[in-house]
Protein backbone atom coordinates (compact mmCIF):
# COMPACT_ATOMS: atom_id res chain seq x y z
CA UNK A 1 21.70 23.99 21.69
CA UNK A 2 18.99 21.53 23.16
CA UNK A 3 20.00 18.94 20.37
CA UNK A 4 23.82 19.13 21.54
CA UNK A 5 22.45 19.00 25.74
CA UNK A 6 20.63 16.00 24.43
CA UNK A 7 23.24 14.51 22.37
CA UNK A 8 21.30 13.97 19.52
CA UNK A 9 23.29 14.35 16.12
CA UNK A 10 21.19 14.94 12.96
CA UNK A 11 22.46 13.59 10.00
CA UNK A 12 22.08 14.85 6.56
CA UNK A 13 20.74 12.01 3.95
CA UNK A 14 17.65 10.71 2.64
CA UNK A 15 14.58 9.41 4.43
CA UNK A 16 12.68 7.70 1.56
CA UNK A 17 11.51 4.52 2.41
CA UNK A 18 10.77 4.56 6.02
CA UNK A 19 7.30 2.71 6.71
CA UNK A 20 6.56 2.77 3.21
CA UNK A 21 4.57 -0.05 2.46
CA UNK A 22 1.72 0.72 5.46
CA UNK A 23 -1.27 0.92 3.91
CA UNK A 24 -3.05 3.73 5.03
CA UNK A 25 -6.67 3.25 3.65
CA UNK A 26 -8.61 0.60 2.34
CA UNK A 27 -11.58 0.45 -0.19
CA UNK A 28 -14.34 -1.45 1.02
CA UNK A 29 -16.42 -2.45 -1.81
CA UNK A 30 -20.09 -3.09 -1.57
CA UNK A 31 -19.74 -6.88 -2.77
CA UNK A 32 -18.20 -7.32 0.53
CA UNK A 33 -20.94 -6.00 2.40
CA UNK A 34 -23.60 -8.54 0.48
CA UNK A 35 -21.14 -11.16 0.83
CA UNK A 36 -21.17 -10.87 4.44
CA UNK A 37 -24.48 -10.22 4.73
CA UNK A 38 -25.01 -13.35 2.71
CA UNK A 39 -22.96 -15.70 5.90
CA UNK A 40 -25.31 -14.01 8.24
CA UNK A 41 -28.71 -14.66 6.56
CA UNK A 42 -27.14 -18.15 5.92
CA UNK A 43 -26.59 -18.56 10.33
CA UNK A 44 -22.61 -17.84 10.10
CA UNK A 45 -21.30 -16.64 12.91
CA UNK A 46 -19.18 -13.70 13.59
CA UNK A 47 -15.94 -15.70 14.27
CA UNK A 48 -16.82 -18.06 11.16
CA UNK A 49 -17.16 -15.11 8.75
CA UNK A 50 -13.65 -13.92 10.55
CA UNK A 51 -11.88 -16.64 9.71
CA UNK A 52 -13.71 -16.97 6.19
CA UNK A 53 -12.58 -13.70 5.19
CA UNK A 54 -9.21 -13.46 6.70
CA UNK A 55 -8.15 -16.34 4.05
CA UNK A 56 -9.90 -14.75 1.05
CA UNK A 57 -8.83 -11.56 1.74
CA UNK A 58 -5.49 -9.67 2.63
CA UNK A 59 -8.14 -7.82 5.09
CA UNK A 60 -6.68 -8.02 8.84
CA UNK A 61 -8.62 -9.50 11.13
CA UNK A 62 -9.27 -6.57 13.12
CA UNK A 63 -10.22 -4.69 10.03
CA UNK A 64 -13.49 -7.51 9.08
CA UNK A 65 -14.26 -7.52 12.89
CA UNK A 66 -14.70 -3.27 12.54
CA UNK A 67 -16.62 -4.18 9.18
CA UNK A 68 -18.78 -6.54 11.34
């Protein structure tokens, strides 16, 4: 009854492949870590290792700046 005051029809059919390509974890592997640690020991900074790893990587940006 509060679908029908709402006017919101369900329809019967198949839902696969809604959002299904979203990537819900990632594996950080430890090479990344020394790699990174590498840049800093070498003076990199934060932005510069960013933008390093953004183009080697499929990694979002936000994602490196959380590893950071």
């Amino acid at each position: 009854m509060l679908l029908e005051m709402k006017k919101i029809t369900l329809l019967n059919g198949d839902g696969f492949g809604q959002k299904s390509n979203i990537i819900e974890y990632y594996e950080i592997r430890p090479r990344i870590f020394d790699k990174i640690s590498e840049l800093k020991n070498e003076g990199a900074s934060n932005e510069k290792i960013i933008s390093i790893w953004s183009e080697e990587t499929d990694f979002n940006k936000d994602l490196i700046k959380f590893i950071l």
